[in-house]
C-alpha atoms as a PDB file:
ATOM      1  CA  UNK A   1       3.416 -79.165 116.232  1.00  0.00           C
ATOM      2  CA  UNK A   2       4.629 -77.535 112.788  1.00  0.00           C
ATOM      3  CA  UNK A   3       6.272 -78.584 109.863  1.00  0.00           C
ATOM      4  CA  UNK A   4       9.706 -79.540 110.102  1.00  0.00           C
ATOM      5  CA  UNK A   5      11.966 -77.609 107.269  1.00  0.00           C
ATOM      6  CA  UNK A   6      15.152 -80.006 108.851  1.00  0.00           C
ATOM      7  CA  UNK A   7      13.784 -83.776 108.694  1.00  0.00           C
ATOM      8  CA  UNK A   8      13.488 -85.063 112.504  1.00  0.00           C
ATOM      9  CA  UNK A   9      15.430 -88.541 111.132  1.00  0.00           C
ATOM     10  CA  UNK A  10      17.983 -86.998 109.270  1.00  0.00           C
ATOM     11  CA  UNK A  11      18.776 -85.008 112.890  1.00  0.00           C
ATOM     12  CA  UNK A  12      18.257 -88.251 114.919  1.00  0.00           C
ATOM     13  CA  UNK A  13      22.212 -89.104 113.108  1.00  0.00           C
ATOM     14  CA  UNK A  14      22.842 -86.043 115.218  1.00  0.00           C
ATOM     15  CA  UNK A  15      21.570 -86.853 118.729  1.00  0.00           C
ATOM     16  CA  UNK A  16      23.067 -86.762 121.966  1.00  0.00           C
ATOM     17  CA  UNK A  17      23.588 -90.655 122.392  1.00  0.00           C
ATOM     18  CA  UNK A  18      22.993 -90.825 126.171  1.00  0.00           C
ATOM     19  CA  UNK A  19      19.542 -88.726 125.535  1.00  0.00           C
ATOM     20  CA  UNK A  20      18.059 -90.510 122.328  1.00  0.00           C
ATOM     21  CA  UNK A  21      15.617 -88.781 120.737  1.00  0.00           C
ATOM     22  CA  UNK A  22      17.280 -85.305 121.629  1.00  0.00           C
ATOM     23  CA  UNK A  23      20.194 -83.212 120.066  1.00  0.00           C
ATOM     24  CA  UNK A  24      21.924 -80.466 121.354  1.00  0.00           C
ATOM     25  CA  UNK A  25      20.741 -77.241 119.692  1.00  0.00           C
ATOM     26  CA  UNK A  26      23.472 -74.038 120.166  1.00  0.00           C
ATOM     27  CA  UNK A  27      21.803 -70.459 119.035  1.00  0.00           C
ATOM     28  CA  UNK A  28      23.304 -68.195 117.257  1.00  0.00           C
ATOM     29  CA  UNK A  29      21.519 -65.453 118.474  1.00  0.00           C
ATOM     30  CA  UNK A  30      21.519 -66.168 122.190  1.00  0.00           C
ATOM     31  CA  UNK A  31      25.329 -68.022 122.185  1.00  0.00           C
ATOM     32  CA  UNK A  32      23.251 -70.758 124.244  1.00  0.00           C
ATOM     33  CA  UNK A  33      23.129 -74.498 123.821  1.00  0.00           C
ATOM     34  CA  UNK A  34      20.411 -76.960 124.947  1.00  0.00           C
ATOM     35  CA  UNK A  35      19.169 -80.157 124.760  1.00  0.00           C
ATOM     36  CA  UNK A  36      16.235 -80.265 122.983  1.00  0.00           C
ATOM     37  CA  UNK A  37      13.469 -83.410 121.586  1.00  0.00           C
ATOM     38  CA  UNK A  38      14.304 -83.154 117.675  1.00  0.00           C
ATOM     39  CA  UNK A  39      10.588 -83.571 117.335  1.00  0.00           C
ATOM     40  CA  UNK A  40      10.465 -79.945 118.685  1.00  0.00           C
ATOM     41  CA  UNK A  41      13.298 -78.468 116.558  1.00  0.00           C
ATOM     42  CA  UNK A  42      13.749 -77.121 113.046  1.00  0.00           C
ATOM     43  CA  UNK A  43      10.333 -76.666 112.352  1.00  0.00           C
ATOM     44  CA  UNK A  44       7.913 -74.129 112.294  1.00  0.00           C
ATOM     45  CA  UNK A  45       4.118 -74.162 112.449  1.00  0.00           C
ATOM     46  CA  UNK A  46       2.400 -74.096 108.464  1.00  0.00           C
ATOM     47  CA  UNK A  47       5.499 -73.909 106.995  1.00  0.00           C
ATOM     48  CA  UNK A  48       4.128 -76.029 104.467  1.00  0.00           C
ATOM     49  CA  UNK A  49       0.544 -77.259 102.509  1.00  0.00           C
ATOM     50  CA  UNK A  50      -0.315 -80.385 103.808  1.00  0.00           C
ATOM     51  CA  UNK A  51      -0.179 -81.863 100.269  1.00  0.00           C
ATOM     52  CA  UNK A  52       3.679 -80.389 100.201  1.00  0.00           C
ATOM     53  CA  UNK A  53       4.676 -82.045 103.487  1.00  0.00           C
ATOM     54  CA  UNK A  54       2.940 -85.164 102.531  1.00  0.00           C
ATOM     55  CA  UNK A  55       5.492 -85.527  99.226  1.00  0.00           C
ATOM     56  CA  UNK A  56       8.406 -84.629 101.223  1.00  0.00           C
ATOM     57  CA  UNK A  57       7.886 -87.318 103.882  1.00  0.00           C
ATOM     58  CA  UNK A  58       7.041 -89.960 100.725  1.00  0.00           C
ATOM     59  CA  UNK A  59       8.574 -88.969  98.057  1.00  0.00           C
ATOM     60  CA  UNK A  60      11.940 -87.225  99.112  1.00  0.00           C
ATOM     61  CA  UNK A  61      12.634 -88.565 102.735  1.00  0.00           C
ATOM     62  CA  UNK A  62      11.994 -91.984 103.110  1.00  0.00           C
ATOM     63  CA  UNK A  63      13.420 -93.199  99.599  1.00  0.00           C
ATOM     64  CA  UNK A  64      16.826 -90.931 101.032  1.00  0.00           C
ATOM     65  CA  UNK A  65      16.832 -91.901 104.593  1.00  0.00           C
ATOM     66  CA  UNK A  66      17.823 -95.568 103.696  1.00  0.00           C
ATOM     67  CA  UNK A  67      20.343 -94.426 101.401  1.00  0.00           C
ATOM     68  CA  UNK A  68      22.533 -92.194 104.208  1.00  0.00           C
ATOM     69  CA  UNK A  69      21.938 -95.171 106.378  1.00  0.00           C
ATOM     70  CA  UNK A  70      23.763 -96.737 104.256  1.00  0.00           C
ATOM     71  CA  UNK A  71      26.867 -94.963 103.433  1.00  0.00           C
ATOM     72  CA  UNK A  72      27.109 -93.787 107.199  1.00  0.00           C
ATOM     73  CA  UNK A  73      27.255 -98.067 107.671  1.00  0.00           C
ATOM     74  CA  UNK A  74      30.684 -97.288 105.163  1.00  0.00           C
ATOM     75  CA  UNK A  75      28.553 -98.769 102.087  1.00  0.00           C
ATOM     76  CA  UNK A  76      28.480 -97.504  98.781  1.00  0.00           C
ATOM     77  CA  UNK A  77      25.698 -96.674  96.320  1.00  0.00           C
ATOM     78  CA  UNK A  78      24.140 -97.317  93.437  1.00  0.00           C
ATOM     79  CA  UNK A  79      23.235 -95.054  90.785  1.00  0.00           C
ATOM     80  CA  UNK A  80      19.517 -95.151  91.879  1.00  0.00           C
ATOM     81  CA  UNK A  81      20.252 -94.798  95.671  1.00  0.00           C
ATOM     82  CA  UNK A  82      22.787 -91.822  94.880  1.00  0.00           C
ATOM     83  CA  UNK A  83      20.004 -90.043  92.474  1.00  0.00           C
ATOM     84  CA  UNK A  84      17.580 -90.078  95.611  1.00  0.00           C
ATOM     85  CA  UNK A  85      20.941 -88.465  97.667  1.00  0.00           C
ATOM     86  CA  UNK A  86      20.805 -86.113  95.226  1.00  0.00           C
ATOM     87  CA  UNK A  87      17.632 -84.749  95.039  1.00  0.00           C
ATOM     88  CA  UNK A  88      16.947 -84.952  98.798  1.00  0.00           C
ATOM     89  CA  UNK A  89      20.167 -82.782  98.868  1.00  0.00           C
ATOM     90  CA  UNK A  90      18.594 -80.700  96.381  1.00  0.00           C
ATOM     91  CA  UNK A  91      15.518 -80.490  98.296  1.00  0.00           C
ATOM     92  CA  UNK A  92      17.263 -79.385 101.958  1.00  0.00           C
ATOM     93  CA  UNK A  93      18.586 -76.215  99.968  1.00  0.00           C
ATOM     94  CA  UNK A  94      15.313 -75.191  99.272  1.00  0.00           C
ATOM     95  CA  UNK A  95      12.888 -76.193 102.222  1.00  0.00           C
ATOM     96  CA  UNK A  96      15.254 -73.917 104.541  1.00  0.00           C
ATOM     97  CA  UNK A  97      14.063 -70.903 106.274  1.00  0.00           C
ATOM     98  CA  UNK A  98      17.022 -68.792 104.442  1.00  0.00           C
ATOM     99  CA  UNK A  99      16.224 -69.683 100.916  1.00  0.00           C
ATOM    100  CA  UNK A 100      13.300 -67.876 101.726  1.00  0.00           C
ATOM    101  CA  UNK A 101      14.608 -65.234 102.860  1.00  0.00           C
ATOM    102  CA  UNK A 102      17.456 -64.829 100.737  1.00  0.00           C
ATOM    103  CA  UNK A 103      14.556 -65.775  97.520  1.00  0.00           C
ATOM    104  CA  UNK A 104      12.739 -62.834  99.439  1.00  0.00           C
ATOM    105  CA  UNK A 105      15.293 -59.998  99.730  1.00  0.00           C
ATOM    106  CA  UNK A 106      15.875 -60.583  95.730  1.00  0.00           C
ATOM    107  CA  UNK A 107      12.236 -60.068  95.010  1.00  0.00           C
ATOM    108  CA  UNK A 108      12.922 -55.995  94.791  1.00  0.00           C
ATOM    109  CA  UNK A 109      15.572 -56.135  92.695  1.00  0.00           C
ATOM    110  CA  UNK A 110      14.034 -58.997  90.373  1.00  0.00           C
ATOM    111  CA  UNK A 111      10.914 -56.776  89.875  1.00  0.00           C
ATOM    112  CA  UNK A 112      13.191 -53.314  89.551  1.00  0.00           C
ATOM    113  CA  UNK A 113      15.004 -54.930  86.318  1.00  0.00           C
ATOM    114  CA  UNK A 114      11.585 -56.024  84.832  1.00  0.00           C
ATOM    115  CA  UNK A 115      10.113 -52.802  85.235  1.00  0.00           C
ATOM    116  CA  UNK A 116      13.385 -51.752  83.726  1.00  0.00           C
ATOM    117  CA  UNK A 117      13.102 -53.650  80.928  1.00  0.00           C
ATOM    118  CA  UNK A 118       9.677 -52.545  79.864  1.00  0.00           C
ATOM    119  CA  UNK A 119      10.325 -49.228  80.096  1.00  0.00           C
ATOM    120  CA  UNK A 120      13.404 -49.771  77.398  1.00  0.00           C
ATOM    121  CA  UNK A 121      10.336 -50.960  75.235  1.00  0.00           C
ATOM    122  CA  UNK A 122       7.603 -48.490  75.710  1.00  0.00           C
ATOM    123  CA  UNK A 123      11.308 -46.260  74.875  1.00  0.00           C
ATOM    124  CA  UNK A 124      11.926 -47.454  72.083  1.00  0.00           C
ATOM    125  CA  UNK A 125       7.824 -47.783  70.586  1.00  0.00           C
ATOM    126  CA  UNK A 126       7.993 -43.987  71.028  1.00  0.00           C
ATOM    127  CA  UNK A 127      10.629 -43.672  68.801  1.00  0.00           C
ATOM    128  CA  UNK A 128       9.026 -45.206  65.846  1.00  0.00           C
ATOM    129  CA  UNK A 129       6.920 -43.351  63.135  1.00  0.00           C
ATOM    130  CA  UNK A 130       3.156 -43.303  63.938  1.00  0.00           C
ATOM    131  CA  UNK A 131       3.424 -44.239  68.301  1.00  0.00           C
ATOM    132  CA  UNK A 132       0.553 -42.869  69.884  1.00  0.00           C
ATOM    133  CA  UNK A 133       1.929 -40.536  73.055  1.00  0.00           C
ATOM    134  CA  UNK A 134      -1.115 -40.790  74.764  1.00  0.00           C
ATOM    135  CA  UNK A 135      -1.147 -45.243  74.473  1.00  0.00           C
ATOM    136  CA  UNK A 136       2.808 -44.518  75.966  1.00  0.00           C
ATOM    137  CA  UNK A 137       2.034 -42.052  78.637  1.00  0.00           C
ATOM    138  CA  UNK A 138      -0.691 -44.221  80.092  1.00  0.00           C
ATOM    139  CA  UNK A 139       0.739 -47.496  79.826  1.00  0.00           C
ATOM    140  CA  UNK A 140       4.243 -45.951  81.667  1.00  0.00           C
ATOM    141  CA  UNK A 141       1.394 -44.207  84.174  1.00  0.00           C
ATOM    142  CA  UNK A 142       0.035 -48.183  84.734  1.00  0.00           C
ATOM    143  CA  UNK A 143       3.825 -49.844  84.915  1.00  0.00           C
ATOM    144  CA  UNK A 144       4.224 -47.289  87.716  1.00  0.00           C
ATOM    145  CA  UNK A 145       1.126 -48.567  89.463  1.00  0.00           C
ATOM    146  CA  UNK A 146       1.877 -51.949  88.393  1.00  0.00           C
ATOM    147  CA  UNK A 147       5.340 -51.143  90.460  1.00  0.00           C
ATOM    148  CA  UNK A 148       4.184 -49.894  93.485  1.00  0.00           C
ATOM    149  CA  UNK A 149       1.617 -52.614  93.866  1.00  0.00           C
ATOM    150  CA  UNK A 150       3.637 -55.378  93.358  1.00  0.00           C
ATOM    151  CA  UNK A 151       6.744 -54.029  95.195  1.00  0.00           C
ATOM    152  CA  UNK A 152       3.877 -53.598  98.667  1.00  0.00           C
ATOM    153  CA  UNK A 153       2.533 -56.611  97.518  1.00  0.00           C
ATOM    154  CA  UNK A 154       3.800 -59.493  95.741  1.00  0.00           C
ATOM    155  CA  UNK A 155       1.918 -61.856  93.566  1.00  0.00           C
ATOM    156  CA  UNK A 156       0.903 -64.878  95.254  1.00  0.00           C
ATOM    157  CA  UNK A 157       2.019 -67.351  92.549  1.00  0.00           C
ATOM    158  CA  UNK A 158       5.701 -65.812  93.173  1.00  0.00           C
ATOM    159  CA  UNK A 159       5.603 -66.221  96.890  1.00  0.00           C
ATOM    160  CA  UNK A 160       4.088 -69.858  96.773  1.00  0.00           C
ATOM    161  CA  UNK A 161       6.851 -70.225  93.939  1.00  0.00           C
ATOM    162  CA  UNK A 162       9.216 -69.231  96.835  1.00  0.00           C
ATOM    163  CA  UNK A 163       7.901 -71.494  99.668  1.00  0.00           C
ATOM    164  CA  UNK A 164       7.777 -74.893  97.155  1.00  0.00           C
ATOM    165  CA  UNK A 165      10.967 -76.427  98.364  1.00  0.00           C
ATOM    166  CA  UNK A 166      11.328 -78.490  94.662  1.00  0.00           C
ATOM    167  CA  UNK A 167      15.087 -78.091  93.382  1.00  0.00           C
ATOM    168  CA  UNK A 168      15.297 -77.951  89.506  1.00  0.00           C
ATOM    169  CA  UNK A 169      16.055 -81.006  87.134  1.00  0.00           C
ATOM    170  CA  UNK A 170      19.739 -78.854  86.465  1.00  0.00           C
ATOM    171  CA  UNK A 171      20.806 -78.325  90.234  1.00  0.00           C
ATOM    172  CA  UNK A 172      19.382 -82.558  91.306  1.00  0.00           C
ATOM    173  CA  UNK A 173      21.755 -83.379  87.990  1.00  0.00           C
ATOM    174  CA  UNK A 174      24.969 -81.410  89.084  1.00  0.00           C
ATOM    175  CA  UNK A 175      24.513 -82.752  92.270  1.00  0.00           C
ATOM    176  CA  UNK A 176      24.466 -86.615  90.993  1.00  0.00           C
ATOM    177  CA  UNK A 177      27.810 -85.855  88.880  1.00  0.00           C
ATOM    178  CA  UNK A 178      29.661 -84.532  91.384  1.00  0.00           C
ATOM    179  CA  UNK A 179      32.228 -86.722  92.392  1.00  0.00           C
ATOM    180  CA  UNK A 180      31.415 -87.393  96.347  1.00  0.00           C
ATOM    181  CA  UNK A 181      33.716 -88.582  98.764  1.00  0.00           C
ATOM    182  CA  UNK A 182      32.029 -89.325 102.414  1.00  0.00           C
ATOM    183  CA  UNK A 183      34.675 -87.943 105.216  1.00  0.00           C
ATOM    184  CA  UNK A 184      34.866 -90.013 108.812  1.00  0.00           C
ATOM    185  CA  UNK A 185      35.628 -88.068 111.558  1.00  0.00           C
ATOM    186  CA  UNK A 186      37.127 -90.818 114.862  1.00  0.00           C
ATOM    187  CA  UNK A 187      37.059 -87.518 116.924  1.00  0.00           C
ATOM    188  CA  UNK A 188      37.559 -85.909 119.226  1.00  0.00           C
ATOM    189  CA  UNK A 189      35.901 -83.198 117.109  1.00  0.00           C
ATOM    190  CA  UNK A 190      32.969 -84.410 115.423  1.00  0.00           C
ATOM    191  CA  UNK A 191      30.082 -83.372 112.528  1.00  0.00           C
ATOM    192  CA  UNK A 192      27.963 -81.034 113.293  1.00  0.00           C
ATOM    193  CA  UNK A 193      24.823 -79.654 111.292  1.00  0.00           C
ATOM    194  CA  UNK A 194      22.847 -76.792 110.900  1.00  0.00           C
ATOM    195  CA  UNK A 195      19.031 -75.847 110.133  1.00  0.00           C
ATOM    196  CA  UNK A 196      21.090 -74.930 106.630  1.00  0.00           C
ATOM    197  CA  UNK A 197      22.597 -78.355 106.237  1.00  0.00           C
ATOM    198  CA  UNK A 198      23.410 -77.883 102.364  1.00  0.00           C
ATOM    199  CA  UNK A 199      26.555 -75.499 102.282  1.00  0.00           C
ATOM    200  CA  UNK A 200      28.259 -74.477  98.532  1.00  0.00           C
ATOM    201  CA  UNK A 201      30.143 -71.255  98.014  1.00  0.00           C
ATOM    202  CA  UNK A 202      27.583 -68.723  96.895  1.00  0.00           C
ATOM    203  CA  UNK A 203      30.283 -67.120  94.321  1.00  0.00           C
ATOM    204  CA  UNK A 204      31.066 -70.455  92.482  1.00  0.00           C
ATOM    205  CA  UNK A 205      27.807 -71.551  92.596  1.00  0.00           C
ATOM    206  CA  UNK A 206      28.014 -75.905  91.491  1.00  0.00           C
ATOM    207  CA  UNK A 207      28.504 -76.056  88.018  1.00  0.00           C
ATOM    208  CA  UNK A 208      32.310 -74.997  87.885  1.00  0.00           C
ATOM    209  CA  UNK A 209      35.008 -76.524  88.528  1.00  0.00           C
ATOM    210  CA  UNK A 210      35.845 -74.966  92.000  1.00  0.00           C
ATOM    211  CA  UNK A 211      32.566 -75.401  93.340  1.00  0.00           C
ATOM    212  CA  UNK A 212      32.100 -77.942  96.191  1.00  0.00           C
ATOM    213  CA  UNK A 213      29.158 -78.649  98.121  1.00  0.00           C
ATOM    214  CA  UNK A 214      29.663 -80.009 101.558  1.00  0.00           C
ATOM    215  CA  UNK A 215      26.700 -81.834 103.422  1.00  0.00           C
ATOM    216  CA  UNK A 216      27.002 -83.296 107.144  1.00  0.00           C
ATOM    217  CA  UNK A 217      25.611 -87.344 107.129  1.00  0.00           C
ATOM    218  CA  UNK A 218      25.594 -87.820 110.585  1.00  0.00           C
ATOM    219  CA  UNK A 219      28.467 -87.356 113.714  1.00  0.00           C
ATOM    220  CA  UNK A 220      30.887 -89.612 112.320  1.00  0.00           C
ATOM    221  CA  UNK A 221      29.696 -89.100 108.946  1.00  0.00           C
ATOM    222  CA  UNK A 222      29.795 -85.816 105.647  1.00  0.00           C
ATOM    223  CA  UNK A 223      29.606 -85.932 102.525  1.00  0.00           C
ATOM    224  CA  UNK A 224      32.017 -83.733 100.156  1.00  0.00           C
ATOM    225  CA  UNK A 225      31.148 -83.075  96.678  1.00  0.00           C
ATOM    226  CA  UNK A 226      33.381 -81.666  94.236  1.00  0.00           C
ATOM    227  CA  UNK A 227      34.500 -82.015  90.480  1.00  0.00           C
ATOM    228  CA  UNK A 228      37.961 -83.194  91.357  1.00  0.00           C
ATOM    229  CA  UNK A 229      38.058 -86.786  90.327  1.00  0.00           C
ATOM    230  CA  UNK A 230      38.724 -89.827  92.643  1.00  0.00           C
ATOM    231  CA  UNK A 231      39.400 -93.592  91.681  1.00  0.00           C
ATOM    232  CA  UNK A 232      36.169 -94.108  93.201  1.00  0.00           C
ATOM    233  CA  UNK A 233      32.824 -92.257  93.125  1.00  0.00           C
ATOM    234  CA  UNK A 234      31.708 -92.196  95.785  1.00  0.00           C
ATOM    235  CA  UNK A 235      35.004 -93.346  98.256  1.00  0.00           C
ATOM    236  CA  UNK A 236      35.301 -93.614 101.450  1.00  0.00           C
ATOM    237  CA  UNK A 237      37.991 -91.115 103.734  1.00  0.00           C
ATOM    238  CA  UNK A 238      39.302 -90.798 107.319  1.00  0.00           C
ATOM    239  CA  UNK A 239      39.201 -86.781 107.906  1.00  0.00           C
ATOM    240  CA  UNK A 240      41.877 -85.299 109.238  1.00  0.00           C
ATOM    241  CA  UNK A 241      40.910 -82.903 112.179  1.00  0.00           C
ATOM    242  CA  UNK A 242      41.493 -80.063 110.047  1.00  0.00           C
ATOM    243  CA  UNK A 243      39.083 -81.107 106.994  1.00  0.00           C
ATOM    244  CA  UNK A 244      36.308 -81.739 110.016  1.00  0.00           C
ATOM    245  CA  UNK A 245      36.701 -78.233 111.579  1.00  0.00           C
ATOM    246  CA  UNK A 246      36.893 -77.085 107.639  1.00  0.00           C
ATOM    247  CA  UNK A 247      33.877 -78.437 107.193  1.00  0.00           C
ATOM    248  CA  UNK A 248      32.319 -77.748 110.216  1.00  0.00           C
ATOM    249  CA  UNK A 249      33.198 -73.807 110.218  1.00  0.00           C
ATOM    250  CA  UNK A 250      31.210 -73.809 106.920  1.00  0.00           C
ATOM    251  CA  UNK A 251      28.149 -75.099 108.255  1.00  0.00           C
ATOM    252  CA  UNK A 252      28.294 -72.409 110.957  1.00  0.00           C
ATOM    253  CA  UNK A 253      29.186 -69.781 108.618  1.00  0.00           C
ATOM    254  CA  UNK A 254      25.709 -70.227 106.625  1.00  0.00           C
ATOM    255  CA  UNK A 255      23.514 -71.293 109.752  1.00  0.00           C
ATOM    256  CA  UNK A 256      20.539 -68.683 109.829  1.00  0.00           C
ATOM    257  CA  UNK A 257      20.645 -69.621 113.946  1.00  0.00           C
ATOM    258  CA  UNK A 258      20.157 -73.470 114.602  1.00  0.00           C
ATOM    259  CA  UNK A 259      23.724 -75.300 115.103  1.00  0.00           C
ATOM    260  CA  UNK A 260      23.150 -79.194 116.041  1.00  0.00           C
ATOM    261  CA  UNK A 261      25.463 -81.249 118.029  1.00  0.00           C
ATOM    262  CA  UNK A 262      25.396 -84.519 120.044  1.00  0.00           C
ATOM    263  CA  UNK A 263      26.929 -82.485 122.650  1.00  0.00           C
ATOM    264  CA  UNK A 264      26.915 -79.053 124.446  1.00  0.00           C
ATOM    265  CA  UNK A 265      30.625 -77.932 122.619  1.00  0.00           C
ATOM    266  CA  UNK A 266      31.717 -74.200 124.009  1.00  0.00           C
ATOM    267  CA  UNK A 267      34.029 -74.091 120.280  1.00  0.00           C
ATOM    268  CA  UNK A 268      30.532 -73.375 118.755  1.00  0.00           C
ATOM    269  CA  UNK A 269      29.575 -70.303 120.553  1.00  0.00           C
ATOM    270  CA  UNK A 270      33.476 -68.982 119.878  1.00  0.00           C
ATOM    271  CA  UNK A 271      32.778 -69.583 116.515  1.00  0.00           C
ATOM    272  CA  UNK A 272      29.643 -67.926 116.260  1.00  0.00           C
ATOM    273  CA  UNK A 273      31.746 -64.913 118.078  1.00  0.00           C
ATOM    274  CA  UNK A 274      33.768 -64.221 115.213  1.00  0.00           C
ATOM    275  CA  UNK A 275      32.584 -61.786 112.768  1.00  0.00           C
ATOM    276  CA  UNK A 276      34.489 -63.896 109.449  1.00  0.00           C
ATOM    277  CA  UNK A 277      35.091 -67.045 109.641  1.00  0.00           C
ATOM    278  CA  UNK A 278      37.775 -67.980 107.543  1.00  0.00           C
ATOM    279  CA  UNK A 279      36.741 -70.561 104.903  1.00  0.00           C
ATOM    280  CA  UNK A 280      39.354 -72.441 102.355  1.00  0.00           C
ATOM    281  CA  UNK A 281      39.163 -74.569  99.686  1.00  0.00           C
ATOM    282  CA  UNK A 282      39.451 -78.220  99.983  1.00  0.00           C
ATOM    283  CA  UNK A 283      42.040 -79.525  97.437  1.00  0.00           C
ATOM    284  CA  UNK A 284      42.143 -83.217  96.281  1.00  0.00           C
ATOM    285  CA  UNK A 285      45.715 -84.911  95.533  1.00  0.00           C
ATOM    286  CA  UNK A 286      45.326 -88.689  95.453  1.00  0.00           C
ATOM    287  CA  UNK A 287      43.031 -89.343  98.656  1.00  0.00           C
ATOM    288  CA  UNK A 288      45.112 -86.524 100.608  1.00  0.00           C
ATOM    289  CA  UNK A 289      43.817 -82.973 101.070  1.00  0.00           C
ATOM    290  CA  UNK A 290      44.884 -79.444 101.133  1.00  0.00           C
ATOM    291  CA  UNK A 291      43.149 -75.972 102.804  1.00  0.00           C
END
């Protein structure tokens, strides 16, 4: 059995109620859906150090689980409870498969502008009076090197860097300020989640004002986070069909392949189908929405 990058009780709020202990898993890649023992999803063998899966199970899940259990039983916070939202929130964003990969894919053009930069020194040492051109020509001969090697082969401290799934102090704050309403979906079209369960548009990132993060709780249950202010922090809404298939098309749209369902649903495969899904703001006026 491997490590699990999606927590196995955070997807138990997602199982197929007449098969406990199983969820419905739809791939992206095959269009197929099956049911599935959540202990056997969403995880991948040494994904983690032991010592990093032992925090996440102490430290980060079981402070959090009690926390959604609550506000998918329709009670509110406290400030405590919603700091150990937050940073469990904070944490799913970065234990993922695709923050690797996207942290991964960067890695070129990270190392391309720091090789850029010390060029623009050794530059402008050879301007001044007294540079030794043979110092410059063989340290620009050993950034090349330097270049090569580390573009073939990364430093391990940078790849370990990528694979700790710890958010920063900034991104667990902006998450706690947010103002977070919780969205209840009576059907018929439910939550669904993803093994990306943390979706925010990439553009806006979450420290403007048009940024929104959108994180599924359970079926019935999601959590929307925005800096639009409500009387309450965090309050309690029925969704409308439309905000539930809003939210739900953005969970698909950033799934790396893993959709999870407490039911086989054939509107997941047609919208993994369409090459852009079309994704819309969610507008606040006075507990009423807009897309």
């Amino acid at each position: 059995m491997g490590h699990h990058f999606v927590p196995q009780r955070y997807l138990r709020n997602f199982e197929d109620p007449n098969h406990p202990g199983s969820v419905w898993v739809h791939d992206r890649r095959t269009g197929s859906a099956q049911l599935a023992s959540i202990a056997k999803v969403a995880q991948s063998r040494n994904f983690y150090s032991l010592s990093t899966e032992t925090i996440l199970a102490k430290a980060v899940e079981r402070p959090a689980n009690p926390v959604i259990r609550k506000l998918t039983s329709h009670k509110s916070v406290n400030l405590s409870e919603r700091f150990q939202l937050a940073y469990y929130i904070g944490v799913m964003m970065k234990r993922i498969p695709a923050h690797r990969r996207r942290s991964s894919e960067l890695l070129p053009e990270v190392l391309a502008d720091v090789v850029k930069n010390i060029r623009s020194q050794l530059h402008a040492l050879a301007q001044e009076e007294g540079a030794d051109p043979e110092i410059l020509s063989r340290r620009g001969l050993e950034l090349e090197a330097a270049e090569q090697k580390y573009r073939a082969h990364p430093p391990p401290e940078v790849l370990e860097r990528i694979r700790e799934p710890w958010p920063s102090e900034a991104m667990v704050e902006l998450l706690f300020r947010m103002t977070w309403r919780i969205l209840v979906s009576a059907g018929p079209t439910y939550f669904l989640t993803t093994d990306n369960p943390a979706f925010f548009f990439r553009g806006f990132g979450m420290a403007r004002k048009e940024s929104e993060l959108s994180f599924p709780l359970s079926t019935h249950y999601a959590l929307h986070g925005s800096w639009q202010q409500a009387d309450e922090n965090p309050v309690f809404i029925r969704a409308e069909q439309a905000l539930v298939k809003e939210m739900n098309r953005r969970m698909v749209s950033e799934a790396e392949r893993l959709v999870f369902y407490y039911q086989p649903a054939a509107w997941i495969s047609k919208l993994f189908k369409k090459a852009d899904l079309s994704l819309n703001k969610i507008e606040w006026h006075k507990g009423y929405f807009s897309i």
